[in-house]
C-alpha atoms as a PDB file:
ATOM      1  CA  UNK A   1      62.037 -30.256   6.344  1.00  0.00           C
ATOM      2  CA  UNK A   2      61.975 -31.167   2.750  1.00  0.00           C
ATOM      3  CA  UNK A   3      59.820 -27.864   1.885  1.00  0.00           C
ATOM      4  CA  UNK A   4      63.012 -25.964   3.870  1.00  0.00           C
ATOM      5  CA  UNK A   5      65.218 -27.892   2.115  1.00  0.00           C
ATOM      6  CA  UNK A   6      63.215 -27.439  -1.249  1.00  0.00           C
ATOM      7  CA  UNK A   7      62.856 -23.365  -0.554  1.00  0.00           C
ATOM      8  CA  UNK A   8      66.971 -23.184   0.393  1.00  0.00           C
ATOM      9  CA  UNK A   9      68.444 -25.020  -2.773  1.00  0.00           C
ATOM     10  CA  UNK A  10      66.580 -22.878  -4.784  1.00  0.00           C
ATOM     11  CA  UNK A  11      67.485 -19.302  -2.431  1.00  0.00           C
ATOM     12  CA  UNK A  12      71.274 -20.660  -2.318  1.00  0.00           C
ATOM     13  CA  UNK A  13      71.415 -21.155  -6.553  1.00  0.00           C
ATOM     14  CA  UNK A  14      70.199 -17.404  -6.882  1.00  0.00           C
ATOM     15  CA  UNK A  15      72.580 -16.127  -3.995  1.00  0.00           C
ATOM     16  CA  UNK A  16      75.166 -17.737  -6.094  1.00  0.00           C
ATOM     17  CA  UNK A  17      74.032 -16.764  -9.020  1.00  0.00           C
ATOM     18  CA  UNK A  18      77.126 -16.463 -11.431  1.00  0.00           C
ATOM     19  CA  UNK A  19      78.991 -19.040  -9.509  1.00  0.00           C
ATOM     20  CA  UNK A  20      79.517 -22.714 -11.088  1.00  0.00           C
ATOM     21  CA  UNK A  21      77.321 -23.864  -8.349  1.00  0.00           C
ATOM     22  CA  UNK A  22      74.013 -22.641  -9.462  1.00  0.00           C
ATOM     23  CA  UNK A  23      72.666 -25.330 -12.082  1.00  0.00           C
ATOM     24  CA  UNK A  24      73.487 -27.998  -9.486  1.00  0.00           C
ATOM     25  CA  UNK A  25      71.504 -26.449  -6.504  1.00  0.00           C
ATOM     26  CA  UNK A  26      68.638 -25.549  -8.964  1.00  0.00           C
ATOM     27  CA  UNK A  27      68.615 -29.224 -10.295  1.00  0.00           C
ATOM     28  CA  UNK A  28      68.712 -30.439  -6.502  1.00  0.00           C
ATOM     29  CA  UNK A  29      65.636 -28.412  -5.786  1.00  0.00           C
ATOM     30  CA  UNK A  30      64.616 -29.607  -8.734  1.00  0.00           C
ATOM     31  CA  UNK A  31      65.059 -33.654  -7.609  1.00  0.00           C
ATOM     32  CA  UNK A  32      64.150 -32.297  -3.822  1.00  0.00           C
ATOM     33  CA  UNK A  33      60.459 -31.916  -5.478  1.00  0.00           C
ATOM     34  CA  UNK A  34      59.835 -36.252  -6.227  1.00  0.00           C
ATOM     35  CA  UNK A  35      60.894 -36.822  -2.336  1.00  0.00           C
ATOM     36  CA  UNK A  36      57.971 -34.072  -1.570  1.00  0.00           C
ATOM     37  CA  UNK A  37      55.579 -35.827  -3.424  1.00  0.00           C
ATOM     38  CA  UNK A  38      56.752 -39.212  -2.490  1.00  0.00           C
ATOM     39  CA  UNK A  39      56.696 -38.170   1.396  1.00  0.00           C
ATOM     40  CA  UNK A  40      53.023 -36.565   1.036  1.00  0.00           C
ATOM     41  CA  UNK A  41      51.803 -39.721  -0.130  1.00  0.00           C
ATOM     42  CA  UNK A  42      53.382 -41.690   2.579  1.00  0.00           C
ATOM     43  CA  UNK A  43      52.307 -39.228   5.257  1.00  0.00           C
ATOM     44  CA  UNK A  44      48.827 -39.755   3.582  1.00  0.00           C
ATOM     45  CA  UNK A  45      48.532 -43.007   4.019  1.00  0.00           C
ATOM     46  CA  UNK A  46      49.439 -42.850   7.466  1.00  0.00           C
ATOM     47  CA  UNK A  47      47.421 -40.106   8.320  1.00  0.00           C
ATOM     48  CA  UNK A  48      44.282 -42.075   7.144  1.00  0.00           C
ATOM     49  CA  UNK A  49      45.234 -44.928   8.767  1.00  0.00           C
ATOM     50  CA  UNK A  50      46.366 -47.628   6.282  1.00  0.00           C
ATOM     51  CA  UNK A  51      49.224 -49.655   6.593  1.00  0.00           C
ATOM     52  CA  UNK A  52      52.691 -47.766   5.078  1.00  0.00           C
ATOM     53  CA  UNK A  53      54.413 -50.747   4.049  1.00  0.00           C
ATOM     54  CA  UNK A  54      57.852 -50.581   3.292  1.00  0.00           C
ATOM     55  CA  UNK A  55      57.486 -48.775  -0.015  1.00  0.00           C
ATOM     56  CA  UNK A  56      61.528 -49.343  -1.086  1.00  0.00           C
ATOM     57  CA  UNK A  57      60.498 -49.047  -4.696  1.00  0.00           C
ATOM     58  CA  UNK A  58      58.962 -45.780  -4.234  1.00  0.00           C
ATOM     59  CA  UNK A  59      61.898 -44.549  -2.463  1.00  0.00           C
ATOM     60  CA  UNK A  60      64.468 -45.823  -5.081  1.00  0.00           C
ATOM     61  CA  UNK A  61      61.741 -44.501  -7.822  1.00  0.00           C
ATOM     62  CA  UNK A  62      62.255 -41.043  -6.297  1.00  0.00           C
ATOM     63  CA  UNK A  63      65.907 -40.844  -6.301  1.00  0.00           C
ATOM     64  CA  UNK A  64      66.240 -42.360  -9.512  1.00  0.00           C
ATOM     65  CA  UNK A  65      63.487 -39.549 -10.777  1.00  0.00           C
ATOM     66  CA  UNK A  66      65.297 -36.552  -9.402  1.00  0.00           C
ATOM     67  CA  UNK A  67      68.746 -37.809 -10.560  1.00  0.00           C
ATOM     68  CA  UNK A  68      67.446 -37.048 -13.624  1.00  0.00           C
ATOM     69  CA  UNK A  69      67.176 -33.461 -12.695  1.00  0.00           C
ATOM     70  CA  UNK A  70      70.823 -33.410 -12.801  1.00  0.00           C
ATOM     71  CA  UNK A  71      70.868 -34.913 -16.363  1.00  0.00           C
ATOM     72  CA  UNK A  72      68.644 -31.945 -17.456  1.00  0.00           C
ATOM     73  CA  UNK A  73      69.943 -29.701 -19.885  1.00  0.00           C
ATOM     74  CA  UNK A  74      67.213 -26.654 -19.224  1.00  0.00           C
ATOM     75  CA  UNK A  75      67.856 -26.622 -15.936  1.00  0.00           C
ATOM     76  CA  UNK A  76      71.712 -26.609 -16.594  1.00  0.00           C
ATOM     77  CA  UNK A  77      71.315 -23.596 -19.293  1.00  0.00           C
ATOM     78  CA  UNK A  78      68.772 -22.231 -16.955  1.00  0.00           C
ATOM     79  CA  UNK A  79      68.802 -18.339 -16.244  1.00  0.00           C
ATOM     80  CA  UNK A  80      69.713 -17.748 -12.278  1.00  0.00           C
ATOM     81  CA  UNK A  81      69.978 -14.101 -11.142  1.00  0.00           C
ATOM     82  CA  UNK A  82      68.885 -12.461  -7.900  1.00  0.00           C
ATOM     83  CA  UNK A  83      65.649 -11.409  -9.246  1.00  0.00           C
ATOM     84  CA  UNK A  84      64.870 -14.747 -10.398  1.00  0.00           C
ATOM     85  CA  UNK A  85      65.131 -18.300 -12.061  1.00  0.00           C
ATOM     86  CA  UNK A  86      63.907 -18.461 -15.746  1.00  0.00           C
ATOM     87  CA  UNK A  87      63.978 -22.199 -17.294  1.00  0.00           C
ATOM     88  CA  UNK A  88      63.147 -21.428 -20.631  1.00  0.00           C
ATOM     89  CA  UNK A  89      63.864 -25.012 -22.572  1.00  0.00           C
ATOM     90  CA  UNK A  90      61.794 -27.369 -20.445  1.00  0.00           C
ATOM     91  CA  UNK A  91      63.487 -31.282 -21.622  1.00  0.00           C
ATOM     92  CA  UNK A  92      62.164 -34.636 -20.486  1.00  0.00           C
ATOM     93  CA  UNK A  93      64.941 -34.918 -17.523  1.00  0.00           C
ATOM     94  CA  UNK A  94      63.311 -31.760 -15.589  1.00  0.00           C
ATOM     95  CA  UNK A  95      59.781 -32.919 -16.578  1.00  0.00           C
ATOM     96  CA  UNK A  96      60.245 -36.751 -14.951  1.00  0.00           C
ATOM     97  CA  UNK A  97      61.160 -35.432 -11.261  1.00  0.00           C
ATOM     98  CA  UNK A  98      58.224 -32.808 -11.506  1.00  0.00           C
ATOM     99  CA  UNK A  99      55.761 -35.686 -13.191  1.00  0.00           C
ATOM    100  CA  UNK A 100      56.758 -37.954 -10.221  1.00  0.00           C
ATOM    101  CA  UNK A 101      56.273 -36.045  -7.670  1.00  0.00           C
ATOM    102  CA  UNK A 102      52.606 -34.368  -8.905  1.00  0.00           C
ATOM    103  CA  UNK A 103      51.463 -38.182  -9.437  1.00  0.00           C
ATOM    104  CA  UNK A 104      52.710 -38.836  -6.255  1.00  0.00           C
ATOM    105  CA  UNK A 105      51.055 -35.886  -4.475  1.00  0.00           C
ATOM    106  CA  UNK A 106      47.579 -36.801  -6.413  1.00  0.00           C
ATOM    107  CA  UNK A 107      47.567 -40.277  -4.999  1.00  0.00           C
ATOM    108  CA  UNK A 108      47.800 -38.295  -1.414  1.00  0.00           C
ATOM    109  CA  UNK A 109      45.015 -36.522  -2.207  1.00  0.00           C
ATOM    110  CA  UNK A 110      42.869 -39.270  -3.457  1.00  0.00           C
ATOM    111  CA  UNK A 111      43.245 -41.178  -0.307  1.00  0.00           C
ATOM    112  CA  UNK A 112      42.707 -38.121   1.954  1.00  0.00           C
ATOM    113  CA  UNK A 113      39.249 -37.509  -0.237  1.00  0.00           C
ATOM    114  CA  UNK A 114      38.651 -41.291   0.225  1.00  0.00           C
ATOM    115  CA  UNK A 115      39.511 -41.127   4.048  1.00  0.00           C
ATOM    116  CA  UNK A 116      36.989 -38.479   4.198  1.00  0.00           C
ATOM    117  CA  UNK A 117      34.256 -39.501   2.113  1.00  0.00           C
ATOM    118  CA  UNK A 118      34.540 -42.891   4.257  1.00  0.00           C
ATOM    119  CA  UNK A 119      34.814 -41.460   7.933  1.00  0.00           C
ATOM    120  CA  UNK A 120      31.823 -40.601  10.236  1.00  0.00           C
ATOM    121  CA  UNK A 121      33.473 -38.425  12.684  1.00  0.00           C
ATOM    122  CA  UNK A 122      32.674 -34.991  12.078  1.00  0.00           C
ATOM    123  CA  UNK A 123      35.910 -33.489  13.235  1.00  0.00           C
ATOM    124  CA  UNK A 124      38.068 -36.055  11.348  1.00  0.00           C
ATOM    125  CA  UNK A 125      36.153 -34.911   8.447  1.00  0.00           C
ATOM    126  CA  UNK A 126      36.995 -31.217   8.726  1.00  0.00           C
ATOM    127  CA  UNK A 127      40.176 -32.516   9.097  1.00  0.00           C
ATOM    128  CA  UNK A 128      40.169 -34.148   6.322  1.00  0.00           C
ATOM    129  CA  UNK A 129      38.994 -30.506   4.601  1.00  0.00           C
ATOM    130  CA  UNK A 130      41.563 -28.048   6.028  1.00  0.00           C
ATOM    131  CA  UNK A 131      44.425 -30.822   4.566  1.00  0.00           C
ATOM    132  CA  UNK A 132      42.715 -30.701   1.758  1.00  0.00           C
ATOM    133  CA  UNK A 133      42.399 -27.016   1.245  1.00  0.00           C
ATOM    134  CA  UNK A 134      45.684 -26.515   2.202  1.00  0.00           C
ATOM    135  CA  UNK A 135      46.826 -28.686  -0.543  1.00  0.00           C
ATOM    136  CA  UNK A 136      44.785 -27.154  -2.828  1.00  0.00           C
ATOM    137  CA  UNK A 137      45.561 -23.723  -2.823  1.00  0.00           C
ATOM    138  CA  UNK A 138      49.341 -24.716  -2.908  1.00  0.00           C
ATOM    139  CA  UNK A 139      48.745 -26.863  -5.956  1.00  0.00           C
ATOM    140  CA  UNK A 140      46.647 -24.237  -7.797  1.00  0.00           C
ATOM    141  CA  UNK A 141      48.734 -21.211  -6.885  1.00  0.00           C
ATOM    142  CA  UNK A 142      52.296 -23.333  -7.754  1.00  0.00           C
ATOM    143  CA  UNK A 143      50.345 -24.675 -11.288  1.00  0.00           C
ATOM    144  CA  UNK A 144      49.240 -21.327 -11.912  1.00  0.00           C
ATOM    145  CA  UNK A 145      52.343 -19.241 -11.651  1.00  0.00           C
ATOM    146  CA  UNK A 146      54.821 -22.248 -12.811  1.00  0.00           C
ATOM    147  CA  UNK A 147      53.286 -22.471 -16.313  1.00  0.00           C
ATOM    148  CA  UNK A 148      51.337 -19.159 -16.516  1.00  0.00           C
ATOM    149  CA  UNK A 149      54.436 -16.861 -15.392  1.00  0.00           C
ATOM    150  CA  UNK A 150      57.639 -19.031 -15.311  1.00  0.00           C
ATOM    151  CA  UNK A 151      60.236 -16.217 -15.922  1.00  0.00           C
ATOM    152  CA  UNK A 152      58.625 -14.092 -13.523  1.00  0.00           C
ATOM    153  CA  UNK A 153      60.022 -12.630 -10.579  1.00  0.00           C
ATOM    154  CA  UNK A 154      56.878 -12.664  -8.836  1.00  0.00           C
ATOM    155  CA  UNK A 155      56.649 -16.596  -8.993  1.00  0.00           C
ATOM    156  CA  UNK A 156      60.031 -17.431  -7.255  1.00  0.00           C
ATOM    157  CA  UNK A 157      57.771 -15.378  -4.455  1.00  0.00           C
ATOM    158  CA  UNK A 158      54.031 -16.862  -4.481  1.00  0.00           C
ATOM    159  CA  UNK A 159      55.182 -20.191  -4.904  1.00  0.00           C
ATOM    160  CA  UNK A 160      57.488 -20.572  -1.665  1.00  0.00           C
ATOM    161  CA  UNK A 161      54.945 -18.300  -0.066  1.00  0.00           C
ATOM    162  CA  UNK A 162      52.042 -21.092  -0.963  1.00  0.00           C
ATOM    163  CA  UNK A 163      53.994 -23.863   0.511  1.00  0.00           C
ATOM    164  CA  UNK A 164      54.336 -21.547   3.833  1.00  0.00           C
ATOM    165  CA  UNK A 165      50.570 -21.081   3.584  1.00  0.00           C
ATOM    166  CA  UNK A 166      49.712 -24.756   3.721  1.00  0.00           C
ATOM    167  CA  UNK A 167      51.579 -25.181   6.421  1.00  0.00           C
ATOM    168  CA  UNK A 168      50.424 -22.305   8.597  1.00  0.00           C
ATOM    169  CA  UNK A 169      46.495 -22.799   7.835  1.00  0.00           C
ATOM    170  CA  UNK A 170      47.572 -26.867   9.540  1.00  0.00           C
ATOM    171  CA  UNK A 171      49.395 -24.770  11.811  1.00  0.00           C
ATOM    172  CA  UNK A 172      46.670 -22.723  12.878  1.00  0.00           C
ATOM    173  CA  UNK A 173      43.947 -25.703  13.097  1.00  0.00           C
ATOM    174  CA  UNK A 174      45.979 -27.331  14.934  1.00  0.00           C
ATOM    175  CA  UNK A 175      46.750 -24.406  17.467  1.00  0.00           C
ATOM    176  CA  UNK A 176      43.442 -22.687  18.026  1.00  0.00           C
ATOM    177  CA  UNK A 177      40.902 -24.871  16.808  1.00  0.00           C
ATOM    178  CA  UNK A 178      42.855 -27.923  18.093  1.00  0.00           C
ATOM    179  CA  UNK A 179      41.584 -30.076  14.771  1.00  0.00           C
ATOM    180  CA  UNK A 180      44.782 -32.149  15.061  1.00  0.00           C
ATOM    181  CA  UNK A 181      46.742 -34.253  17.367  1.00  0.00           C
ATOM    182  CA  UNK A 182      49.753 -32.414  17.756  1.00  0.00           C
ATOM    183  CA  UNK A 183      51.657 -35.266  18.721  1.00  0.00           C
ATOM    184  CA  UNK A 184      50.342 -37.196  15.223  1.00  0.00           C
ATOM    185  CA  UNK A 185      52.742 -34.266  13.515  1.00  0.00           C
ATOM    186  CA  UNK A 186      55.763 -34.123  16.089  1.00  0.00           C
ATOM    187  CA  UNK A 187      55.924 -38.062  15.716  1.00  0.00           C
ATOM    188  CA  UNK A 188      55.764 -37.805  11.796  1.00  0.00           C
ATOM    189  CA  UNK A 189      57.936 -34.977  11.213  1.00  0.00           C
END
């Protein structure tokens, strides 16, 4: 839901593009992005089986990170048209959401690796893989076209598109391969 969520700040502040609500929607996608990272690395650490303690400071570390989206003066100056969004002075108060939630979604994958490295099951393992490449080609694809192409129209396409991607190849292990509990996902989601 957060991906949806994510995807349909960012589709409503182009929709809207000349309207006064655009540089708010952006910077909500924009503070959106730490609860993403935040909620991968809780999902994580269920999904390899360690305790999720109540994290409360992570949770009041990720709102305070993407209210500072809102502070953000690159994102409020940012160029929104129909063809695309083009934040051309990047300032500390868009960085600290984005940094937050990439440290956050590291720390996921570390423990996924870890989980893996440490299991003996073979299908847990390959498990373990197809999160893992999901992840990664998300991460690459969204680091590649974010810094590489920011101002491009193409990127406010691929990098939605790579989110959908990680999702379907779970989707798709978990429906004809059957790697997953479906029921493991239903309960979490």
């Amino acid at each position: 839901y957060l991906i949806g969520t994510w995807q349909s700040l960012q589709f409503s502040a182009q929709l809207l593009n000349s309207h006064a609500w655009s540089p708010p929607l952006l910077m909500g996608s924009v503070a959106v992005a730490a609860f993403m990272g935040l909620y991968f690395m809780l999902f994580a650490m269920s999904y390899s089986g360690r305790k999720a303690q109540r994290h409360g400071a992570l949770y009041v570390g990720a709102l305070l990170t993407g209210a500072t989206a809102f502070l953000s003066s690159g994102l409020a100056h940012a160029t929104i048209n129909r063809a695309g969004i083009a934040v051309s002075n990047l300032d500390v108060f868009y960085l600290i959401p984005l940094l937050f939630a990439v440290v956050l979604t590291v720390r996921g994958v570390v423990i996924i690796f870890n989980h893996m490295r440490q299991t003996k099951n073979s299908d847990r393992r390959q498990q373990d893989r197809t999160l893992l490449l999901a992840v990664f080609q998300a991460a690459v694809i969204i680091f590649f076209f974010t810094f590489f192409f920011p101002n491009s129209t193409s990127t406010q396409v691929i990098v939605p598109l790579s989110c959908f991607i990680a999702v379907s190849i779970i989707a798709y292990s978990m429906v004809f391969h059957r790697l997953f509990d479906i029921r493991f996902f239903v309960f979490r989601a």
